[in-house]
PDB file of N, CA and C in Angstrom:
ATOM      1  N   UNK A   1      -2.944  -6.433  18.073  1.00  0.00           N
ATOM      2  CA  UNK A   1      -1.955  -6.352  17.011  1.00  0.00           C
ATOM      3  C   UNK A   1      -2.435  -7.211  15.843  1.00  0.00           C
ATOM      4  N   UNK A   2      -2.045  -6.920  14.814  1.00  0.00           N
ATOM      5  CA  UNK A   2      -2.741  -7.645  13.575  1.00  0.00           C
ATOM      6  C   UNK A   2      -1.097  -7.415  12.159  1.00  0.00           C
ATOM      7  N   UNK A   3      -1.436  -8.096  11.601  1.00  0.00           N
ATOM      8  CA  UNK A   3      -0.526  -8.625  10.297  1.00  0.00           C
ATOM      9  C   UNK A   3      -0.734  -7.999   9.060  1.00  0.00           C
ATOM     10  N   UNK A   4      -0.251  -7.463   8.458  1.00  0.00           N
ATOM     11  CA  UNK A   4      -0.315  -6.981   7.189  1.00  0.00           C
ATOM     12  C   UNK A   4       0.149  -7.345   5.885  1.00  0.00           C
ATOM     13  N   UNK A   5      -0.715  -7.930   5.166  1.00  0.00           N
ATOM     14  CA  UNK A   5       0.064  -8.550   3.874  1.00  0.00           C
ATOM     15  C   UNK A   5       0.282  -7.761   2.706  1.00  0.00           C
ATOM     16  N   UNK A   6       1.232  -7.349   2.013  1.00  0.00           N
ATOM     17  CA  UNK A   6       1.414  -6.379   1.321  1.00  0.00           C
ATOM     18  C   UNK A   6       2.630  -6.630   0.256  1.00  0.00           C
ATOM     19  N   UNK A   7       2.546  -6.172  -0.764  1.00  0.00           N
ATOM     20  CA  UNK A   7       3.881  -6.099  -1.829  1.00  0.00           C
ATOM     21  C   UNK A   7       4.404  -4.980  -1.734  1.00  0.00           C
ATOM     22  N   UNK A   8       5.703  -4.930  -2.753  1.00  0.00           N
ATOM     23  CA  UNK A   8       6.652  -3.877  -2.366  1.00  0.00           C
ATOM     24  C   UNK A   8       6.146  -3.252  -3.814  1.00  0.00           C
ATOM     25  N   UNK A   9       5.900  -1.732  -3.840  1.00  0.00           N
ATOM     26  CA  UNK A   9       5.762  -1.500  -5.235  1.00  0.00           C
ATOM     27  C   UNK A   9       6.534  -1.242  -5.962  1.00  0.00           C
ATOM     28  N   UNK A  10       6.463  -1.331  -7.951  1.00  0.00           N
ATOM     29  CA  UNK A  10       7.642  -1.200  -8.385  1.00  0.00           C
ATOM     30  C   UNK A  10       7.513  -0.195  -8.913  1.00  0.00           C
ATOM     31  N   UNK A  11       6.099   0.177  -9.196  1.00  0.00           N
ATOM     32  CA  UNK A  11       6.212   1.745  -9.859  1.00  0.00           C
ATOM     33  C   UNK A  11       5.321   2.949  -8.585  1.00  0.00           C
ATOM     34  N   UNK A  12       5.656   4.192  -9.370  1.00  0.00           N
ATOM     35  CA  UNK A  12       5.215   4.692  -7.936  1.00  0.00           C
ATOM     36  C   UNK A  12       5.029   6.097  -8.517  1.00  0.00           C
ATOM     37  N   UNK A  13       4.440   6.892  -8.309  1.00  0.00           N
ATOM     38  CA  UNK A  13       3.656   8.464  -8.796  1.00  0.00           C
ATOM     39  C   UNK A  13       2.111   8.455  -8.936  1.00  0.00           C
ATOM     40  N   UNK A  14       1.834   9.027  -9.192  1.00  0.00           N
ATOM     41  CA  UNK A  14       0.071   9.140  -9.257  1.00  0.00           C
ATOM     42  C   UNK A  14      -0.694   8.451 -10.505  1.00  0.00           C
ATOM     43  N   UNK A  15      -0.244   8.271 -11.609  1.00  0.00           N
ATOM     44  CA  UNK A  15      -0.513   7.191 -12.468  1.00  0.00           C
ATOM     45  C   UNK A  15      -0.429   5.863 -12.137  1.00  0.00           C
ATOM     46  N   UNK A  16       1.211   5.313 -11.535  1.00  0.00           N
ATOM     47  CA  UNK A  16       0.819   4.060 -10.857  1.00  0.00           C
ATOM     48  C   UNK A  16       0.000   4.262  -9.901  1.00  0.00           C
ATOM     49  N   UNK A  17      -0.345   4.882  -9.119  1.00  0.00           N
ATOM     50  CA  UNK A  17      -1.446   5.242  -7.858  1.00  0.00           C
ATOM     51  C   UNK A  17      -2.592   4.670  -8.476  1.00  0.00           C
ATOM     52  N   UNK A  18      -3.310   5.583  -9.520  1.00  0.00           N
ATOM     53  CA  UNK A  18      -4.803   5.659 -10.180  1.00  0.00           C
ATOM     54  C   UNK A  18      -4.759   4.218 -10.843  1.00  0.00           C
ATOM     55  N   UNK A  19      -3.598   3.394 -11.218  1.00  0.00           N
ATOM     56  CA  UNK A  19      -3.606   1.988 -11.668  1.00  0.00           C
ATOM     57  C   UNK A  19      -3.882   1.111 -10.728  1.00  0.00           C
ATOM     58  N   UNK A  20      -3.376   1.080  -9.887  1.00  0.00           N
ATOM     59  CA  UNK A  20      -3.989   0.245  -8.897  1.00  0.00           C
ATOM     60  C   UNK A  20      -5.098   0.232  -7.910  1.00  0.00           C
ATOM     61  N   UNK A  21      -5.660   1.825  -7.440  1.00  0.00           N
ATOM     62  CA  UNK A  21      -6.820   2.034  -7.479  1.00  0.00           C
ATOM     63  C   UNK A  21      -7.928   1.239  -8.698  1.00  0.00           C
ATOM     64  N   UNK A  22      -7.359   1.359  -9.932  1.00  0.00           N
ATOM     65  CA  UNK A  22      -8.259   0.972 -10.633  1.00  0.00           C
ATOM     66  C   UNK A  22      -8.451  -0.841 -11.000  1.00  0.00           C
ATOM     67  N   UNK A  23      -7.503  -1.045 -10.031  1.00  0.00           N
ATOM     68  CA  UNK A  23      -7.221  -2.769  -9.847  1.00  0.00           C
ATOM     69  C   UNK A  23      -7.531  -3.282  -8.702  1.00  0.00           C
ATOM     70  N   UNK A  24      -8.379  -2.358  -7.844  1.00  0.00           N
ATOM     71  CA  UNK A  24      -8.876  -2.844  -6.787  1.00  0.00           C
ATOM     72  C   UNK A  24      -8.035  -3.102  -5.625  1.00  0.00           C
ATOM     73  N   UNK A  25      -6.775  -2.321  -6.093  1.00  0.00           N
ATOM     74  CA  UNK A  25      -5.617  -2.413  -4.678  1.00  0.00           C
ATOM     75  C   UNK A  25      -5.298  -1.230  -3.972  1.00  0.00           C
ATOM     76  N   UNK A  26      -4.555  -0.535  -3.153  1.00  0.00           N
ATOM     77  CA  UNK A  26      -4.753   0.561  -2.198  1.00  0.00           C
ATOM     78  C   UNK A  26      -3.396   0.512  -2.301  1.00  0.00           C
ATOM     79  N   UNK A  27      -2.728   1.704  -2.590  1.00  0.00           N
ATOM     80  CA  UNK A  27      -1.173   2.257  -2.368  1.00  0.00           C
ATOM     81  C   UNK A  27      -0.951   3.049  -1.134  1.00  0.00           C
ATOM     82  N   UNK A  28      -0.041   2.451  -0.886  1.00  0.00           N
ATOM     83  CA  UNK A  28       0.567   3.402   0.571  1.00  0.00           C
ATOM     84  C   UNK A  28       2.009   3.427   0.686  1.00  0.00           C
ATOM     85  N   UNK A  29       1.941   4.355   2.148  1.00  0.00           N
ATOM     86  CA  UNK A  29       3.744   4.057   1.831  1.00  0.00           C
ATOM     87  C   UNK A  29       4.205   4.020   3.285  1.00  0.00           C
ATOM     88  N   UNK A  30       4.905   3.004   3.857  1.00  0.00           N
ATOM     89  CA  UNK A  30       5.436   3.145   5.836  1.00  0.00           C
ATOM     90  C   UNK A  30       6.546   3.933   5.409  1.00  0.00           C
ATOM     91  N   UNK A  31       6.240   5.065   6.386  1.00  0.00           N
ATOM     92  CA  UNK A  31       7.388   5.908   7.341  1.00  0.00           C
ATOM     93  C   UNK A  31       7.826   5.446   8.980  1.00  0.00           C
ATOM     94  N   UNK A  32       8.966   5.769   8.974  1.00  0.00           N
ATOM     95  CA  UNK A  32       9.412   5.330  10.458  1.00  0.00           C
ATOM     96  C   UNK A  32      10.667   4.852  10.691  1.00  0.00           C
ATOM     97  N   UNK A  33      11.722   5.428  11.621  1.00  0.00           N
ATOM     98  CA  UNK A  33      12.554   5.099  12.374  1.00  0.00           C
ATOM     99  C   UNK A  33      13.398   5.769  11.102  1.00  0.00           C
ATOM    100  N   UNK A  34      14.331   4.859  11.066  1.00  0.00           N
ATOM    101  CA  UNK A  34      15.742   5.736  10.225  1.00  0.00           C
ATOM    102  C   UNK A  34      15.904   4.927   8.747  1.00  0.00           C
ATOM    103  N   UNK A  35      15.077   4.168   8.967  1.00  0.00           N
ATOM    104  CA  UNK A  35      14.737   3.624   7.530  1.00  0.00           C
ATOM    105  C   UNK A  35      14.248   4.521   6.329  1.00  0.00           C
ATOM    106  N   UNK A  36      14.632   4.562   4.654  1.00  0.00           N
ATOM    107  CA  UNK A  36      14.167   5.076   3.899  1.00  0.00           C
ATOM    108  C   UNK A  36      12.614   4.862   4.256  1.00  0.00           C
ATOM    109  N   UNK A  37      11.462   5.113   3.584  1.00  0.00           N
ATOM    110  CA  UNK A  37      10.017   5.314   3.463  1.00  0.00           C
ATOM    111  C   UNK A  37      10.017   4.308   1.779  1.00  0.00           C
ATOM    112  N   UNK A  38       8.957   3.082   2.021  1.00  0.00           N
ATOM    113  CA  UNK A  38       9.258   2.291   1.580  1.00  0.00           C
ATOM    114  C   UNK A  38       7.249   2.163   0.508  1.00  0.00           C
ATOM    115  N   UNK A  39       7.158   2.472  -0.769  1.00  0.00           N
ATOM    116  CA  UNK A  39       5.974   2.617  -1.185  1.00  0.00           C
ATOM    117  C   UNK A  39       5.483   0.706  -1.006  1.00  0.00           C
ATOM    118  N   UNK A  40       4.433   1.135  -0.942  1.00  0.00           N
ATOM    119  CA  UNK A  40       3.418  -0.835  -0.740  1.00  0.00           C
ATOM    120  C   UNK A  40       2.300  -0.729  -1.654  1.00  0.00           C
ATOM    121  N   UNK A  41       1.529  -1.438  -1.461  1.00  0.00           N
ATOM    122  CA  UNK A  41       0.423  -1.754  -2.010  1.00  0.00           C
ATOM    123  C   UNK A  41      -0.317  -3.337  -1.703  1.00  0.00           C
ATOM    124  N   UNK A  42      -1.356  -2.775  -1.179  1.00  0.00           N
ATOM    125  CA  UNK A  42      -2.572  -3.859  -0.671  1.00  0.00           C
ATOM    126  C   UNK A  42      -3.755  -4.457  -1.561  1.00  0.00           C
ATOM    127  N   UNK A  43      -4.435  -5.328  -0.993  1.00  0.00           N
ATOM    128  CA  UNK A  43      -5.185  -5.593  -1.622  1.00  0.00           C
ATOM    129  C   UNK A  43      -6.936  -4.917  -1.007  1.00  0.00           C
ATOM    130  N   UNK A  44      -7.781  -4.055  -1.654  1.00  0.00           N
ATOM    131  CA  UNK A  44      -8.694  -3.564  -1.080  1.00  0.00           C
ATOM    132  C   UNK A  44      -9.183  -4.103   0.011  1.00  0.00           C
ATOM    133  N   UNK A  45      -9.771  -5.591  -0.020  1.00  0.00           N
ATOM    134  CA  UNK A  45     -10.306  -6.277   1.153  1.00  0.00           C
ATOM    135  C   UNK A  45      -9.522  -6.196   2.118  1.00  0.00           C
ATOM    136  N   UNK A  46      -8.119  -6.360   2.181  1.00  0.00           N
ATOM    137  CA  UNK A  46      -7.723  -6.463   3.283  1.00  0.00           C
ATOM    138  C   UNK A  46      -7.716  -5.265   3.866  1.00  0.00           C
ATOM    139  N   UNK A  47      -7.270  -3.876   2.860  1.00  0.00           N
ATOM    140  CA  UNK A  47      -7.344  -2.587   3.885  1.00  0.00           C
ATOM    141  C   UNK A  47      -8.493  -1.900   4.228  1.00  0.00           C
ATOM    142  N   UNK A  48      -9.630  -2.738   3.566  1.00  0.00           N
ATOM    143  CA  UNK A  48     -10.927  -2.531   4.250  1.00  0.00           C
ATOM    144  C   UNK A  48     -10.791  -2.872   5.685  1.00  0.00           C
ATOM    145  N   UNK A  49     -10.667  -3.843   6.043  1.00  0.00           N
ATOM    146  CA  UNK A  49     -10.744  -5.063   6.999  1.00  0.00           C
ATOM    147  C   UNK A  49      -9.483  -3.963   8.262  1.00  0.00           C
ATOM    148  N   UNK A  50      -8.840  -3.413   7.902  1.00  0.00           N
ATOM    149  CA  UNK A  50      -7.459  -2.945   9.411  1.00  0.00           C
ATOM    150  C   UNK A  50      -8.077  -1.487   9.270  1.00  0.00           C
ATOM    151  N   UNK A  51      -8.817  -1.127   8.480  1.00  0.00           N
ATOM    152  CA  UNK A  51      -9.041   0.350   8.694  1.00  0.00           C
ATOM    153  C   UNK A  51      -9.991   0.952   9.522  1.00  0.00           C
ATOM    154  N   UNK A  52     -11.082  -0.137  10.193  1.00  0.00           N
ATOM    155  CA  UNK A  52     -11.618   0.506  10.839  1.00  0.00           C
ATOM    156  C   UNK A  52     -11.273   0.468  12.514  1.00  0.00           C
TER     157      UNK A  52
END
């Protein structure tokens, strides 16, 4: 099991997407359970580092 450090994002569509791609950060988004689906955003190194 491992830890994930992450912010909550405030903007969100494919422009903010390609912005933070272009800032060296990785957008995603957790699905699961009965909770809304909640957009994030990482920092490259780290989602280098859990992805393999």
């Amino acid at each position: 099991m491992f830890t994930i450090n992450a912010e909550v994002r405030k903007e969100q569509g494919k422009g903010a997407s390609r912005r933070l791609r272009a800032a060296n950060k990785f957008p995603a988004i957790i699905y699961g359970g009965k909770e809304a689906p909640l957009a994030i955003e990482l920092g490259s190194r780290q989602s280098h580092e859990h992805a393999s």
